[in-house]
C-alpha atoms as a PDB file:
ATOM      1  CA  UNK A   1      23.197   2.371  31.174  1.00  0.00           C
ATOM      2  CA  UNK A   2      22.007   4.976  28.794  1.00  0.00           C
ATOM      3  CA  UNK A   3      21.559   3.764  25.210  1.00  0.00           C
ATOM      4  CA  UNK A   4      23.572   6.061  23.077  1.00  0.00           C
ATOM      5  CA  UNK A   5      21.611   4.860  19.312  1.00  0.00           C
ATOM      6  CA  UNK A   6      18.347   5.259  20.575  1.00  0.00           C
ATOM      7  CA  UNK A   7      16.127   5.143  17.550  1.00  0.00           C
ATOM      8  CA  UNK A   8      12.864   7.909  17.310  1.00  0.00           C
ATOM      9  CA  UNK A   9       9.297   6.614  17.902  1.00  0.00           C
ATOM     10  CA  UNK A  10       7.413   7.422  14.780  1.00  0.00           C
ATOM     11  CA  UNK A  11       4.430   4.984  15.497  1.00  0.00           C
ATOM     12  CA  UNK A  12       1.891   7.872  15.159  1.00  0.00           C
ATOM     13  CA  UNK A  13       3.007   8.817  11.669  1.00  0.00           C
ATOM     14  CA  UNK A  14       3.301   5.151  10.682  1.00  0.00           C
ATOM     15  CA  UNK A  15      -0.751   3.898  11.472  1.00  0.00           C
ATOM     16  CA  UNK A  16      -1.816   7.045   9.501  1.00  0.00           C
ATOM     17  CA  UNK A  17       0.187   6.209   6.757  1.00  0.00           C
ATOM     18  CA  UNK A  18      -0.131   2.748   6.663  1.00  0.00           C
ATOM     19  CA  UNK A  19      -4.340   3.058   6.978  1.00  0.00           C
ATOM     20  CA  UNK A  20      -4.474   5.514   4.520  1.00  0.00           C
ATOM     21  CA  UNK A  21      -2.677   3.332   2.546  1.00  0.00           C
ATOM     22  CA  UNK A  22      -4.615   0.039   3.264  1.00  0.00           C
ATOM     23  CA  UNK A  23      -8.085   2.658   2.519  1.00  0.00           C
ATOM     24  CA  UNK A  24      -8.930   1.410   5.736  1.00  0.00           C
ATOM     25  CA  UNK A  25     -11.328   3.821   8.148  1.00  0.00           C
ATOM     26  CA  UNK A  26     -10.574   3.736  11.798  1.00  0.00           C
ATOM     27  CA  UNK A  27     -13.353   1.534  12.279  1.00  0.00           C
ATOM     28  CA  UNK A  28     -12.309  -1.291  10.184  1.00  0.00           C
ATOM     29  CA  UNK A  29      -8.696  -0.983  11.500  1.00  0.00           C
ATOM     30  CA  UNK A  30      -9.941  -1.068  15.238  1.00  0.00           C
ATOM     31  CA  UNK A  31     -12.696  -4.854  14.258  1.00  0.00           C
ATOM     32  CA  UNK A  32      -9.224  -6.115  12.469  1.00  0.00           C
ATOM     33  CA  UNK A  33      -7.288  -5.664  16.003  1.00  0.00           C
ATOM     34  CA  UNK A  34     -10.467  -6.227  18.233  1.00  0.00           C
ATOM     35  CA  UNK A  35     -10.151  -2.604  19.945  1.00  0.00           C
ATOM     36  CA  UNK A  36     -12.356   0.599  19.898  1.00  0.00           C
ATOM     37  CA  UNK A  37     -11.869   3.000  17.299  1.00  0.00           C
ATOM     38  CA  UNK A  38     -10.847   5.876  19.656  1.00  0.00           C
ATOM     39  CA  UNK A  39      -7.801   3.713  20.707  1.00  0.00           C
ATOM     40  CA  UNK A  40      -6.729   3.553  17.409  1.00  0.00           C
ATOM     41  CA  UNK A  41      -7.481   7.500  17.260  1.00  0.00           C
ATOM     42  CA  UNK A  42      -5.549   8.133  20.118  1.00  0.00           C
ATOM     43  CA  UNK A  43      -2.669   5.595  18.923  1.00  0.00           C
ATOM     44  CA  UNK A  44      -2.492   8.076  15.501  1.00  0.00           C
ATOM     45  CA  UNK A  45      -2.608  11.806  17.122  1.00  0.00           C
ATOM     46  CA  UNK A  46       0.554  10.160  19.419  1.00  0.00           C
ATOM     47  CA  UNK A  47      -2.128  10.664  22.630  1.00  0.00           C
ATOM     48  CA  UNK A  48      -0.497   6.800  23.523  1.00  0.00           C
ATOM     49  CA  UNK A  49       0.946   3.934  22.297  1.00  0.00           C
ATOM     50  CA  UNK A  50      -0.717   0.721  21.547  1.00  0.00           C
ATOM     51  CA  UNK A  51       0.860  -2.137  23.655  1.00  0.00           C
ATOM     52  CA  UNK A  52       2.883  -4.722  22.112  1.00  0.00           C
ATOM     53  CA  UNK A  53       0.012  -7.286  21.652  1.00  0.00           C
ATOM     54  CA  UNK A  54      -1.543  -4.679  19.405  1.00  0.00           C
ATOM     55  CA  UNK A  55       1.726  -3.757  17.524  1.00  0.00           C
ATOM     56  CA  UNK A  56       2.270  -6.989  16.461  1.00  0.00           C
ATOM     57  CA  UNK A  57      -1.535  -7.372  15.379  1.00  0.00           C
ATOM     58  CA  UNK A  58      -1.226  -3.978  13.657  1.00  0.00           C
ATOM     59  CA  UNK A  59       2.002  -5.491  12.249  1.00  0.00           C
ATOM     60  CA  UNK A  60       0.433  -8.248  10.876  1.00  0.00           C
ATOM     61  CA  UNK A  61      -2.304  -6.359   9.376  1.00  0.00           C
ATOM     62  CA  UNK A  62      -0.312  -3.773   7.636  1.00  0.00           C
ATOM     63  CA  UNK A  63       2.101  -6.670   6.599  1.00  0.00           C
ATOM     64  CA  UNK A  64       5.278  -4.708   7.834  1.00  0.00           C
ATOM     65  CA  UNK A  65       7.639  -5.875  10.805  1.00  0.00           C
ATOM     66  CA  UNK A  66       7.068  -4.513  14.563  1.00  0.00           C
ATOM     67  CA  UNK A  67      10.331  -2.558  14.244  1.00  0.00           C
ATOM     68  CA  UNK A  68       9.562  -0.589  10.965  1.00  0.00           C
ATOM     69  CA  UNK A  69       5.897  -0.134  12.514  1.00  0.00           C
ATOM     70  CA  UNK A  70       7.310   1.336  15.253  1.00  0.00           C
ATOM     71  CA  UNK A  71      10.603   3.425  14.539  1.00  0.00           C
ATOM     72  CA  UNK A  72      10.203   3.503  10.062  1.00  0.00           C
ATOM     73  CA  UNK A  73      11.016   7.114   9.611  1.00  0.00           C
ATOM     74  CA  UNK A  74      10.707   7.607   5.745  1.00  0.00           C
ATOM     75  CA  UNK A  75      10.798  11.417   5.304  1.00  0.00           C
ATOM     76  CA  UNK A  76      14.645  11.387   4.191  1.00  0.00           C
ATOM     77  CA  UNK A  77      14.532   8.989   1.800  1.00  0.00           C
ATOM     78  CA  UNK A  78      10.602   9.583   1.044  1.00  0.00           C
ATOM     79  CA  UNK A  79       9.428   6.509   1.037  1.00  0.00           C
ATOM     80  CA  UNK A  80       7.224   4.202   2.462  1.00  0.00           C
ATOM     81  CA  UNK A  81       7.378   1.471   4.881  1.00  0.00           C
ATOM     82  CA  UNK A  82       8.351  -1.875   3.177  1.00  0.00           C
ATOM     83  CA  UNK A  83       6.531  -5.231   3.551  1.00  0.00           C
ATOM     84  CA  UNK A  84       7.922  -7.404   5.870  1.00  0.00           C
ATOM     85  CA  UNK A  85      10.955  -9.052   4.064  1.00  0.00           C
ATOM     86  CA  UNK A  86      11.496  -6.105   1.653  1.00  0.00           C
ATOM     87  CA  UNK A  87      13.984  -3.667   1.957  1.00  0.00           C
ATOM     88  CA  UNK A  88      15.096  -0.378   0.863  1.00  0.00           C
ATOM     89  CA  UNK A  89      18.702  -0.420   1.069  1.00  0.00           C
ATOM     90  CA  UNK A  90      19.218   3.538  -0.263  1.00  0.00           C
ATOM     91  CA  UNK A  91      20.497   4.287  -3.106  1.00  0.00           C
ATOM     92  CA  UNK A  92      23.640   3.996  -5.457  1.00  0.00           C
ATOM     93  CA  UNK A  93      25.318   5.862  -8.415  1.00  0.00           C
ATOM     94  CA  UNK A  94      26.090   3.832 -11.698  1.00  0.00           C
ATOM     95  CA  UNK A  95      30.131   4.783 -12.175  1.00  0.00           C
ATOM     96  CA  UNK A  96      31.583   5.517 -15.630  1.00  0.00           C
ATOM     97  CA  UNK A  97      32.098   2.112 -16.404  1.00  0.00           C
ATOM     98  CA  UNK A  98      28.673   1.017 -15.796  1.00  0.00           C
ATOM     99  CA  UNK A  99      29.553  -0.338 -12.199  1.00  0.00           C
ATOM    100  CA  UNK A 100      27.369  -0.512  -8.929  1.00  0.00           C
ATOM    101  CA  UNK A 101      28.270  -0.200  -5.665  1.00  0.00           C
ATOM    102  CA  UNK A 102      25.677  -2.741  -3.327  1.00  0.00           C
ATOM    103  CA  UNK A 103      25.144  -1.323  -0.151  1.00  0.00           C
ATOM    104  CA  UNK A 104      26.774  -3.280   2.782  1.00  0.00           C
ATOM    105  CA  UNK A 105      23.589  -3.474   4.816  1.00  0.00           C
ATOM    106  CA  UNK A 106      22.125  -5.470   1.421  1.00  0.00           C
ATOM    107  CA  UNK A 107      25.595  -7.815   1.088  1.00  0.00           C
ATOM    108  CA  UNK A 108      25.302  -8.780   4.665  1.00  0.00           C
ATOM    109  CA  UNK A 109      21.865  -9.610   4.815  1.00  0.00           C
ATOM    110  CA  UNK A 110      21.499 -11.498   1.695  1.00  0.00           C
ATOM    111  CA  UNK A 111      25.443 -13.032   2.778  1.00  0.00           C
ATOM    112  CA  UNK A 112      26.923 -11.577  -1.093  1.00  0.00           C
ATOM    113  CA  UNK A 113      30.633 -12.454  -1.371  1.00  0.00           C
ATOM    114  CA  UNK A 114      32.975 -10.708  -3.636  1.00  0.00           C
ATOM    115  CA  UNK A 115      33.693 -13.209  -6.571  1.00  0.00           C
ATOM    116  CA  UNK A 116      29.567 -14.150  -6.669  1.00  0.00           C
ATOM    117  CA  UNK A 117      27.652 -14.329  -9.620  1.00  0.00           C
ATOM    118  CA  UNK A 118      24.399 -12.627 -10.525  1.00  0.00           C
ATOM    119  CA  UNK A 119      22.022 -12.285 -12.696  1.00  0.00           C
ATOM    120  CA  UNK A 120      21.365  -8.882 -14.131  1.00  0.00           C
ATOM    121  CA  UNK A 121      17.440  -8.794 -15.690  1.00  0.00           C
ATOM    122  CA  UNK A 122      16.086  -5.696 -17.198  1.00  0.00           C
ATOM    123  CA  UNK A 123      12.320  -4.621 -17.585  1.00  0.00           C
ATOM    124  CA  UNK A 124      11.742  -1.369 -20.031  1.00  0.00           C
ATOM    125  CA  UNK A 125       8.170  -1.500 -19.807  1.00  0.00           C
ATOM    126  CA  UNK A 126       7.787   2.497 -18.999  1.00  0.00           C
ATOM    127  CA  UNK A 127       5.213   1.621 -16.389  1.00  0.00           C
ATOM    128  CA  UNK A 128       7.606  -1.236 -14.177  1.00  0.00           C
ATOM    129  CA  UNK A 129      11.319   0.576 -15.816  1.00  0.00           C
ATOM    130  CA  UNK A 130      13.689  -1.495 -14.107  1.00  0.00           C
ATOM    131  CA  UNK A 131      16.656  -3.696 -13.228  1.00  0.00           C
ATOM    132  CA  UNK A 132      16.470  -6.469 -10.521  1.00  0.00           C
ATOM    133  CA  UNK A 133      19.969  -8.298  -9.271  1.00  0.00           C
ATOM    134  CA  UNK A 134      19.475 -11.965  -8.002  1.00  0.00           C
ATOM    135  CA  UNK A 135      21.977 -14.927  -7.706  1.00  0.00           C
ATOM    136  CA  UNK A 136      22.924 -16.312 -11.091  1.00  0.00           C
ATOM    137  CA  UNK A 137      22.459 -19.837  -9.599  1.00  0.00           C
ATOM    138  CA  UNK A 138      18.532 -19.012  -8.221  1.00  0.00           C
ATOM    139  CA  UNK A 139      18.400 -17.555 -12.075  1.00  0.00           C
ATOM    140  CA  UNK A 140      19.657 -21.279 -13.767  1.00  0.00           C
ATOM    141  CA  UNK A 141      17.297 -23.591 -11.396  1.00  0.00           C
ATOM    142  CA  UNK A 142      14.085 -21.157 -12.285  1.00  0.00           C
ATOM    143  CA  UNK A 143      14.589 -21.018 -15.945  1.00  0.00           C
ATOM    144  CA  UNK A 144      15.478 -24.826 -15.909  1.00  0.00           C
ATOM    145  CA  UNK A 145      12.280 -25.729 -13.670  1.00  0.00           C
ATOM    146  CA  UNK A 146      10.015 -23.990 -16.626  1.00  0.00           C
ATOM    147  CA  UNK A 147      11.831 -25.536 -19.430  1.00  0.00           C
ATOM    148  CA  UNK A 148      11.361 -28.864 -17.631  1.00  0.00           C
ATOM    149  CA  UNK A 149       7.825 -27.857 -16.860  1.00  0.00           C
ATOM    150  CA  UNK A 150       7.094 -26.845 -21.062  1.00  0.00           C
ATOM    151  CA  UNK A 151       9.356 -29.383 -22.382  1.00  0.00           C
ATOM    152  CA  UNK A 152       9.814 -32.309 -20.880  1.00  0.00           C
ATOM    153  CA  UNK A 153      12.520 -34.148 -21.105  1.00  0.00           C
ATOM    154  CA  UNK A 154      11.502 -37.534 -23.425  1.00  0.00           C
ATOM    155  CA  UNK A 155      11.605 -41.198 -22.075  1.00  0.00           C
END
């Protein structure tokens, strides 16, 4: 049966980007992975594909999963291939009111409920600018640990 949401192969793209990235030659990617460095040439000008031994260990190097490795196609959204366990969910528009819509792909991976709580924190440092969303109750038990941590509690 023909698979009707087959995904594009953009492995080529990916190991230039991501080596550039690193600053890694093709040398030093090709000792990391224990190949030559004309397999990892031939893997970037799309002349073949590495097998899926070496994806994972190019994977694991790059710190990114298989599957963004693989089919990551950043050039609508420009922007580059997340560490494994980061995500880019897109993006949203603030309404009138100051409300935010959070993708579904984000509310069904990190399980958010309507009716949960979370805690809104703010950086305006003009070189990190930003606002971070995380659950109120992660929020409490952090900023308790360090007060218990600074200020003990006395006996």
């Amino acid at each position: 049966m023909k698979n009707m949401n087959r995904k594009n192969i953009n492995i080529h793209k990916n190991l230039i980007f991501l080596r550039k990235s690193n600053h890694m030659t093709l040398e030093q990617v090709a000792d990391h992975i224990n190949v030559s460095r004309q397999a990892v040439a031939k893997w970037e000008s799309g002349g073949s594909i590495p097998d899926l031994l070496n994806c994972a260990a190019l994977a694991d190097l790059y710190d990114v999963s298989v599957d963004d490795l693989v089919y990551f196609d950043g050039g609508a959204e420009k922007v580059s291939i997340a560490p494994k366990g980061k995500h880019f969910f897109g993006t949203t528009v603030i309404g009138e009111r100051g409300q935010i819509v959070i993708p579904k792909q984000a509310r069904n991976l990190l399980n958010l409920k309507p009716g949960d709580t979370l805690a809104v924190l703010g950086d305006e440092n003009p070189g990190t600018k930003g606002i971070a969303l995380i659950p109120s109750e992660l929020f409490l038990k952090a900023t308790q640990e360090v007060m218990d941590t600074f200020y003990p509690k006395s006996k």
